[in-house]
Each structure stands twice: as C-alpha cells, then as structure tokens.
PDB file of N, CA and C in Angstrom:
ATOM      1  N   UNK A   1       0.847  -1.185   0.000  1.00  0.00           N
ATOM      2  CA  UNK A   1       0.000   0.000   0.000  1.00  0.00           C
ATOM      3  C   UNK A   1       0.889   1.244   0.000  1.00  0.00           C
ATOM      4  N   UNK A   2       0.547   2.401  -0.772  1.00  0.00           N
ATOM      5  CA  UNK A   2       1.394   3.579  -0.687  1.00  0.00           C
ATOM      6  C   UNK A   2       0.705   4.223  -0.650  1.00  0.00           C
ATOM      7  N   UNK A   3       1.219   6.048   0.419  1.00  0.00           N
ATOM      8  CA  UNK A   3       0.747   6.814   0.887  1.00  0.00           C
ATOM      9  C   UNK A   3       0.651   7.921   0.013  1.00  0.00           C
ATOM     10  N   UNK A   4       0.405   8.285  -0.282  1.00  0.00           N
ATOM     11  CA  UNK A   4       0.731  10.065  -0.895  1.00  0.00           C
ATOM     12  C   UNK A   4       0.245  11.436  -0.365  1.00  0.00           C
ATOM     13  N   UNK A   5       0.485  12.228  -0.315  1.00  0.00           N
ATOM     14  CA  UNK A   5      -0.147  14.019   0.520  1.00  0.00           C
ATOM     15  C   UNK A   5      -0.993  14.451  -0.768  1.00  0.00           C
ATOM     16  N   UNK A   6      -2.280  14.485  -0.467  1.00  0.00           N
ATOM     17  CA  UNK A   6      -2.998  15.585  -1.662  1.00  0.00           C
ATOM     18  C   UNK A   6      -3.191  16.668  -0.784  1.00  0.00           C
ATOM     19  N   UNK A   7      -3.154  18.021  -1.522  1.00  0.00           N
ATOM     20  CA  UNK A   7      -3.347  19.377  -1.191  1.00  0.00           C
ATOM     21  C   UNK A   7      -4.901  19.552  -1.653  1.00  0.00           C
ATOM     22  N   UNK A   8      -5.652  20.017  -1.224  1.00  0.00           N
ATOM     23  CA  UNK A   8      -7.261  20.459  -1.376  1.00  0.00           C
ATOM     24  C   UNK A   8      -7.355  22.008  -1.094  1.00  0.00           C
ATOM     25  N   UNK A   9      -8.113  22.315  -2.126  1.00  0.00           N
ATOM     26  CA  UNK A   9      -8.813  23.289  -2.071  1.00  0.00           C
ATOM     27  C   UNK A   9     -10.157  23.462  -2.607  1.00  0.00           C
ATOM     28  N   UNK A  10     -10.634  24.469  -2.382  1.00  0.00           N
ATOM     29  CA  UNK A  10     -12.099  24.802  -2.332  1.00  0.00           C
ATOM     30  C   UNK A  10     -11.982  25.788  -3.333  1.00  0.00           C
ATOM     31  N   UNK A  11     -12.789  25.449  -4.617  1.00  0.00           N
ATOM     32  CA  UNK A  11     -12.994  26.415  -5.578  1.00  0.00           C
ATOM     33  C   UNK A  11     -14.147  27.469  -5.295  1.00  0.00           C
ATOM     34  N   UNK A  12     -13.813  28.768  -5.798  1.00  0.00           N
ATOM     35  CA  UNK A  12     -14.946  29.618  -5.098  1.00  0.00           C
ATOM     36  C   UNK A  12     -15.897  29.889  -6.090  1.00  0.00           C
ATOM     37  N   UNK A  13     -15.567  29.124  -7.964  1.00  0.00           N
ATOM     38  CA  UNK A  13     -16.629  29.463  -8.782  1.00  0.00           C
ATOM     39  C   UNK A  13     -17.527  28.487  -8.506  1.00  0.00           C
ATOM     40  N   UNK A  14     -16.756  27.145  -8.443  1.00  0.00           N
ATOM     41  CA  UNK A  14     -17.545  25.988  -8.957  1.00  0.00           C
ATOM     42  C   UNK A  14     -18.579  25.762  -7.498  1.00  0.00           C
ATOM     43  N   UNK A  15     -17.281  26.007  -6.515  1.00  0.00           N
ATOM     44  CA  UNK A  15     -17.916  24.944  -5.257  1.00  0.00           C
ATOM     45  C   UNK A  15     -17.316  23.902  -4.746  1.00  0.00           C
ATOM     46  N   UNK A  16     -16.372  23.387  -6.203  1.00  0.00           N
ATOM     47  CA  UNK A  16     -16.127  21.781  -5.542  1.00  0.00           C
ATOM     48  C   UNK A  16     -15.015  21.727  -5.245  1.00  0.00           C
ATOM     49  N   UNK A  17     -14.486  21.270  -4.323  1.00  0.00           N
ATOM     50  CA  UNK A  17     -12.862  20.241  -4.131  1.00  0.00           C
ATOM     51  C   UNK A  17     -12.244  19.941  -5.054  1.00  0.00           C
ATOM     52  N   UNK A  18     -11.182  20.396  -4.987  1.00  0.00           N
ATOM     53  CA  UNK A  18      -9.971  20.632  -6.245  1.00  0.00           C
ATOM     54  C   UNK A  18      -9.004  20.132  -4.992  1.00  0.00           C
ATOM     55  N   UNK A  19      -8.224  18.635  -5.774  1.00  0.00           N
ATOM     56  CA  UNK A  19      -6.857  18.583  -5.063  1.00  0.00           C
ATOM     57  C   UNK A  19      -6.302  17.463  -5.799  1.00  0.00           C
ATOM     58  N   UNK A  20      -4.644  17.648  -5.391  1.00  0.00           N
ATOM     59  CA  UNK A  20      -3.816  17.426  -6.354  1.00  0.00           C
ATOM     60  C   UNK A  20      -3.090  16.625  -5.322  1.00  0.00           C
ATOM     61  N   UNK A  21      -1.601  15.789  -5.915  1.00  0.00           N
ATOM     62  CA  UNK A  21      -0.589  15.173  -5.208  1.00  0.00           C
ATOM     63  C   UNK A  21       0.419  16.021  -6.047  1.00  0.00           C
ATOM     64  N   UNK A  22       0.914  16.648  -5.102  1.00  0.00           N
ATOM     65  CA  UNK A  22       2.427  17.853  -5.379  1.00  0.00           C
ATOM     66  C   UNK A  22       3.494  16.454  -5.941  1.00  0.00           C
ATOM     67  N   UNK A  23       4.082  17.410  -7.200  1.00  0.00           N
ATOM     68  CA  UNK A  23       5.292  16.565  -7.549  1.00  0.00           C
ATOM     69  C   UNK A  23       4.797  15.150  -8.537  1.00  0.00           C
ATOM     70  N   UNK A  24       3.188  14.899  -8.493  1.00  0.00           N
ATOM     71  CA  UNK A  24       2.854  13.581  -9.281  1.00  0.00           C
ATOM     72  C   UNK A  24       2.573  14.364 -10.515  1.00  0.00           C
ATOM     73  N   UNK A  25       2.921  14.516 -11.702  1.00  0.00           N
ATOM     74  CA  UNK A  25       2.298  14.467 -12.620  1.00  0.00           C
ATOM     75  C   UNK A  25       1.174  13.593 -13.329  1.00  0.00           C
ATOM     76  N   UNK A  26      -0.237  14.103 -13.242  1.00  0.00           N
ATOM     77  CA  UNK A  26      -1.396  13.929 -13.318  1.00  0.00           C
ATOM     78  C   UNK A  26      -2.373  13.297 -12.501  1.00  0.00           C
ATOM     79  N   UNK A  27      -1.935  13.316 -11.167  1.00  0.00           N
ATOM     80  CA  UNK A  27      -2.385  13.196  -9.957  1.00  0.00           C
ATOM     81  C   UNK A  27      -3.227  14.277  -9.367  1.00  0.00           C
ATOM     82  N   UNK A  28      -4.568  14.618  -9.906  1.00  0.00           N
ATOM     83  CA  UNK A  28      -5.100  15.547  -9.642  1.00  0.00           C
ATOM     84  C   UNK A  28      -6.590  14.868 -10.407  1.00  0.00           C
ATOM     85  N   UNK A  29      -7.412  15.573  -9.088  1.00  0.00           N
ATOM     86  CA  UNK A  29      -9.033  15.589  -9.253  1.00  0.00           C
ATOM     87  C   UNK A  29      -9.824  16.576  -8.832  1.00  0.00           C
ATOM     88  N   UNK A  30     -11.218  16.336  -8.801  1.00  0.00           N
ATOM     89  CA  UNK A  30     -11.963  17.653  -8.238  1.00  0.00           C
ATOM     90  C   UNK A  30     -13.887  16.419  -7.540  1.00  0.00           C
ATOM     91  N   UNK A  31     -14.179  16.682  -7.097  1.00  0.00           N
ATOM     92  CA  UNK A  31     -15.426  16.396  -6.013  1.00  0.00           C
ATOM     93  C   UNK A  31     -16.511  17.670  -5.525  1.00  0.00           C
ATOM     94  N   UNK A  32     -17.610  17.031  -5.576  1.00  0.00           N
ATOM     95  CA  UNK A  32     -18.529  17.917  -4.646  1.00  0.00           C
ATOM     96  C   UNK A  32     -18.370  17.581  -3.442  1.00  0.00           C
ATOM     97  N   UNK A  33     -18.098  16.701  -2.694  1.00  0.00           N
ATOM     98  CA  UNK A  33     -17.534  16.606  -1.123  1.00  0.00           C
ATOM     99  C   UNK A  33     -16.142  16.405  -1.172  1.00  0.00           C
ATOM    100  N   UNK A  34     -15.712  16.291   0.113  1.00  0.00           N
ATOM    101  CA  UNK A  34     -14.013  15.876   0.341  1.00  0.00           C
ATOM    102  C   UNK A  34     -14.150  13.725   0.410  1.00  0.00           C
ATOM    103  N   UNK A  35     -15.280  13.662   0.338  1.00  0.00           N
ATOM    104  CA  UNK A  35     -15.208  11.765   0.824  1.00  0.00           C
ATOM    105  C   UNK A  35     -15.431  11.396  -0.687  1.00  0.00           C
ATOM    106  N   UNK A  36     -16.142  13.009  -2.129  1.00  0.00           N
ATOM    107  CA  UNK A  36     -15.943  12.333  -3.177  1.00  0.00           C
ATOM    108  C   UNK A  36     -14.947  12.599  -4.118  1.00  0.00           C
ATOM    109  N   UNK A  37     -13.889  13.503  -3.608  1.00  0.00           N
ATOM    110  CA  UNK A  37     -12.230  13.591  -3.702  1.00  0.00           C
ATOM    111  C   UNK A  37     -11.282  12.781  -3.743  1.00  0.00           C
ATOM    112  N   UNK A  38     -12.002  12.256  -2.541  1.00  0.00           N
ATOM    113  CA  UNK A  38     -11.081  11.489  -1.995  1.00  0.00           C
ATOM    114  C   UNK A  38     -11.102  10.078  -2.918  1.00  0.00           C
ATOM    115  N   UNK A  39     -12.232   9.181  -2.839  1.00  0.00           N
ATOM    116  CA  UNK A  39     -12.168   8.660  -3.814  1.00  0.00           C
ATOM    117  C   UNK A  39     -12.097   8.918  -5.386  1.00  0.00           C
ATOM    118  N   UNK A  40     -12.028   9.812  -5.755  1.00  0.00           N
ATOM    119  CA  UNK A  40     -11.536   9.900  -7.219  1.00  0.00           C
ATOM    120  C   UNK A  40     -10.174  10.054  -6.966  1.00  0.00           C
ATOM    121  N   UNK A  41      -9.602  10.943  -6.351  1.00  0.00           N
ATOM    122  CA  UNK A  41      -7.781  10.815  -5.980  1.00  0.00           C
ATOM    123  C   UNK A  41      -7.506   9.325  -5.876  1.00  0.00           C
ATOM    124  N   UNK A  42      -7.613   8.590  -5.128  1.00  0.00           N
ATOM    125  CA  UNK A  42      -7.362   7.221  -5.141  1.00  0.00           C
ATOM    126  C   UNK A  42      -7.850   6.585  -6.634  1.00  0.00           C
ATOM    127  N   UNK A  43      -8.949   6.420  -6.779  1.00  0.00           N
ATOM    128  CA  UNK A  43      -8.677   6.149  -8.570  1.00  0.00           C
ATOM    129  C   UNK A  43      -7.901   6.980  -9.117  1.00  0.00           C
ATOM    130  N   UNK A  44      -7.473   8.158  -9.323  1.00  0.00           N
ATOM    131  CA  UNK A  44      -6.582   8.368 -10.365  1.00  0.00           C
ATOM    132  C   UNK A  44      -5.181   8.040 -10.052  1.00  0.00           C
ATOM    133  N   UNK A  45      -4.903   8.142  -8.786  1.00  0.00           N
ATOM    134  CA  UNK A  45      -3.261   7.570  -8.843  1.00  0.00           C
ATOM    135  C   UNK A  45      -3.442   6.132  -8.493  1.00  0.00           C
ATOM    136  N   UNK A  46      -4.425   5.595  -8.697  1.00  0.00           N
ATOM    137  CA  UNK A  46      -4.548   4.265  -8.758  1.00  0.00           C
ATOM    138  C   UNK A  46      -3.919   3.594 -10.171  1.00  0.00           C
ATOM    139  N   UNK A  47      -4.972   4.678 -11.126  1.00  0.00           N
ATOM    140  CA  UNK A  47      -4.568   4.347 -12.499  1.00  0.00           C
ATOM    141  C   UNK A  47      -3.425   4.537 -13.036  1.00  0.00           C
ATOM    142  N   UNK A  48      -2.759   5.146 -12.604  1.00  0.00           N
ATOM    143  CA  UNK A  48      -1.057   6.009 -12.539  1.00  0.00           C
ATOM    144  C   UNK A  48       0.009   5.213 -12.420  1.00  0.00           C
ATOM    145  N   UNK A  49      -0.336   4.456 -11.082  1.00  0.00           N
ATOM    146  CA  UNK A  49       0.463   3.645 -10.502  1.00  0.00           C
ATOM    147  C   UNK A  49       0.305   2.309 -11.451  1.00  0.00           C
ATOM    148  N   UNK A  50      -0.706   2.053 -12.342  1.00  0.00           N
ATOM    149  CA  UNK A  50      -0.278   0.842 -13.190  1.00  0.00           C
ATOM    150  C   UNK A  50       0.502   0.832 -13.929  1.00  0.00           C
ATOM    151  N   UNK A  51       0.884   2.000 -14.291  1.00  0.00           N
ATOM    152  CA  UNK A  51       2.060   2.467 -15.451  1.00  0.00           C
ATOM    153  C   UNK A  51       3.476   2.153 -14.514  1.00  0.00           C
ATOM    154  N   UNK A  52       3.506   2.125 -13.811  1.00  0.00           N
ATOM    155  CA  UNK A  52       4.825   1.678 -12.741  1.00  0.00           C
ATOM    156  C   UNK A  52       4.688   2.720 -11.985  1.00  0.00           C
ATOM    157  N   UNK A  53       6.247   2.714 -10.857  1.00  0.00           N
ATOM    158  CA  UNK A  53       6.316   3.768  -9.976  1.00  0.00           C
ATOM    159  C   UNK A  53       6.485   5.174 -10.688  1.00  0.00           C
ATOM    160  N   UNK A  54       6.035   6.552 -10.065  1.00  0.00           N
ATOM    161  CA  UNK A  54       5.848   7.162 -10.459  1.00  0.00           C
ATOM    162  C   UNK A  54       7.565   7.485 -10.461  1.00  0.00           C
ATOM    163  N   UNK A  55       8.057   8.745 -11.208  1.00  0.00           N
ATOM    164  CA  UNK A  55       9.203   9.692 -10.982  1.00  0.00           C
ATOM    165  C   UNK A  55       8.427  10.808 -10.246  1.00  0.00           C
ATOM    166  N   UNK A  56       8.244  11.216  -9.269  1.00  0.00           N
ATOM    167  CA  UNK A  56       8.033  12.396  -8.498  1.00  0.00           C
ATOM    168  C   UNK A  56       9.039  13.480  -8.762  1.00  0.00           C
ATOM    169  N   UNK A  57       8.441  14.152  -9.236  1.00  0.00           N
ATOM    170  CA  UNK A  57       9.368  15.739  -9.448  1.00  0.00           C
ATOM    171  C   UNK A  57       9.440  16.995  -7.974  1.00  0.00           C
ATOM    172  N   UNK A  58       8.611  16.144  -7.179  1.00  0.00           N
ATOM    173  CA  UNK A  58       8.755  16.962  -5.729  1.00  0.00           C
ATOM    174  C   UNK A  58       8.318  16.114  -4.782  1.00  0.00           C
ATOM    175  N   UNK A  59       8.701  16.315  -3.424  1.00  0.00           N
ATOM    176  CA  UNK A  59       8.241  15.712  -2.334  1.00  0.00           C
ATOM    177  C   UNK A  59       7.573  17.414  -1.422  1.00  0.00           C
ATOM    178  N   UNK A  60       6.512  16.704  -0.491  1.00  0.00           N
ATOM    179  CA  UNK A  60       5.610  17.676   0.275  1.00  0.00           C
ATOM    180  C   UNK A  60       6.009  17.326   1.346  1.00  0.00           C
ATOM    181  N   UNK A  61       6.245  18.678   1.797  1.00  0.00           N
ATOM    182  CA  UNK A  61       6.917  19.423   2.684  1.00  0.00           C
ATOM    183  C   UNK A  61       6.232  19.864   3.909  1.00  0.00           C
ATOM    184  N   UNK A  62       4.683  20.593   3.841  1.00  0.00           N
ATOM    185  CA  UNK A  62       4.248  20.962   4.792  1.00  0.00           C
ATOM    186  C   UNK A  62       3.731  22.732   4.299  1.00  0.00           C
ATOM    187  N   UNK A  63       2.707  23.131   5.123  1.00  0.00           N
ATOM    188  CA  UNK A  63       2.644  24.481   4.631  1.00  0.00           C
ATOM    189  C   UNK A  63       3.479  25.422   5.452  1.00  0.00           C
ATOM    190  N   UNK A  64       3.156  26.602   4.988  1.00  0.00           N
ATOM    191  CA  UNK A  64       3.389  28.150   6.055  1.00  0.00           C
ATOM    192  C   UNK A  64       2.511  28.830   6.477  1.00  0.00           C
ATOM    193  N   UNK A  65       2.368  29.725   7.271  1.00  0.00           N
ATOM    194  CA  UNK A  65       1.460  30.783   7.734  1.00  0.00           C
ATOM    195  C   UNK A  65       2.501  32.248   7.364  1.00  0.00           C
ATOM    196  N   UNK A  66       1.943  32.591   6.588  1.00  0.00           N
ATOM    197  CA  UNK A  66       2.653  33.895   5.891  1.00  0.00           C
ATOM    198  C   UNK A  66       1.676  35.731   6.405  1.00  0.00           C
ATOM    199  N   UNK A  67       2.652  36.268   6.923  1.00  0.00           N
ATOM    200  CA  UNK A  67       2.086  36.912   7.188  1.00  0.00           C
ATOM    201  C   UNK A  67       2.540  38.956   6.975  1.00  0.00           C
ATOM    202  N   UNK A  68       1.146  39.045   6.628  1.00  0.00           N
ATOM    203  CA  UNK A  68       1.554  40.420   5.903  1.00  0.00           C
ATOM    204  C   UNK A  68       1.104  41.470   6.250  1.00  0.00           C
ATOM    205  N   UNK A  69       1.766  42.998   6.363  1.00  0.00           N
ATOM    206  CA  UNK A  69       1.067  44.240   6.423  1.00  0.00           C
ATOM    207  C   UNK A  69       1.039  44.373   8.191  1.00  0.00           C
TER     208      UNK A  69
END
C-alpha cells in the first residue's frame, strides 16, 4: 500500500474540491464533497500507478502561515 499528501482546495466558482498530489504528474481531481475527492484521488493515482512507480518531481513538505502588512 502507498501513501501520498494531496493538497485540497475549495474552488470559489464551482464549489467543488480541487486537489492534487504535489510533484505527481497527473495526480489531480476535483469532487462535490471531500469523501468524493477522496475517492476519485485514489482512482486516479490508482490508475497512474499501473504504469509503474511514479518519478516524483517533488516531495511535500508541509505548509506556512505567511504573514503580511
């Protein structure tokens, strides 16, 4: 079994859950909930991962709190 970090966000046109796996190329989906994200993320780097291991062009790190003004 392998783990991966997806990043989520909340689109403010659509509504829905937008999230990605940093560094996977084409590891990215979108959902009207986060439980139907979640399963489409798992199918798509499901489907990914049949092609073999990925080459990751980045590893996730963690966020910041940036602060301004």
């Amino acid at each position: 079994m392998k783990l991966f970090t997806a990043v989520v966000e909340k689109c403010a046109d659509t509504g829905l859950y937008v999230g990605y796996v940093p560094g996977f190329p084409g590891a990215h989906s979108q959902g009207a909930s986060l439980d139907e994200l979640k399963l489409n993320l798992e199918e798509v780097v499901g489907m990914l991962l049949e092609d073999g291991e990925p080459a990751l062009e980045a590893d996730f790190v963690g966020t910041q709190m940036i602060q301004v003004g």
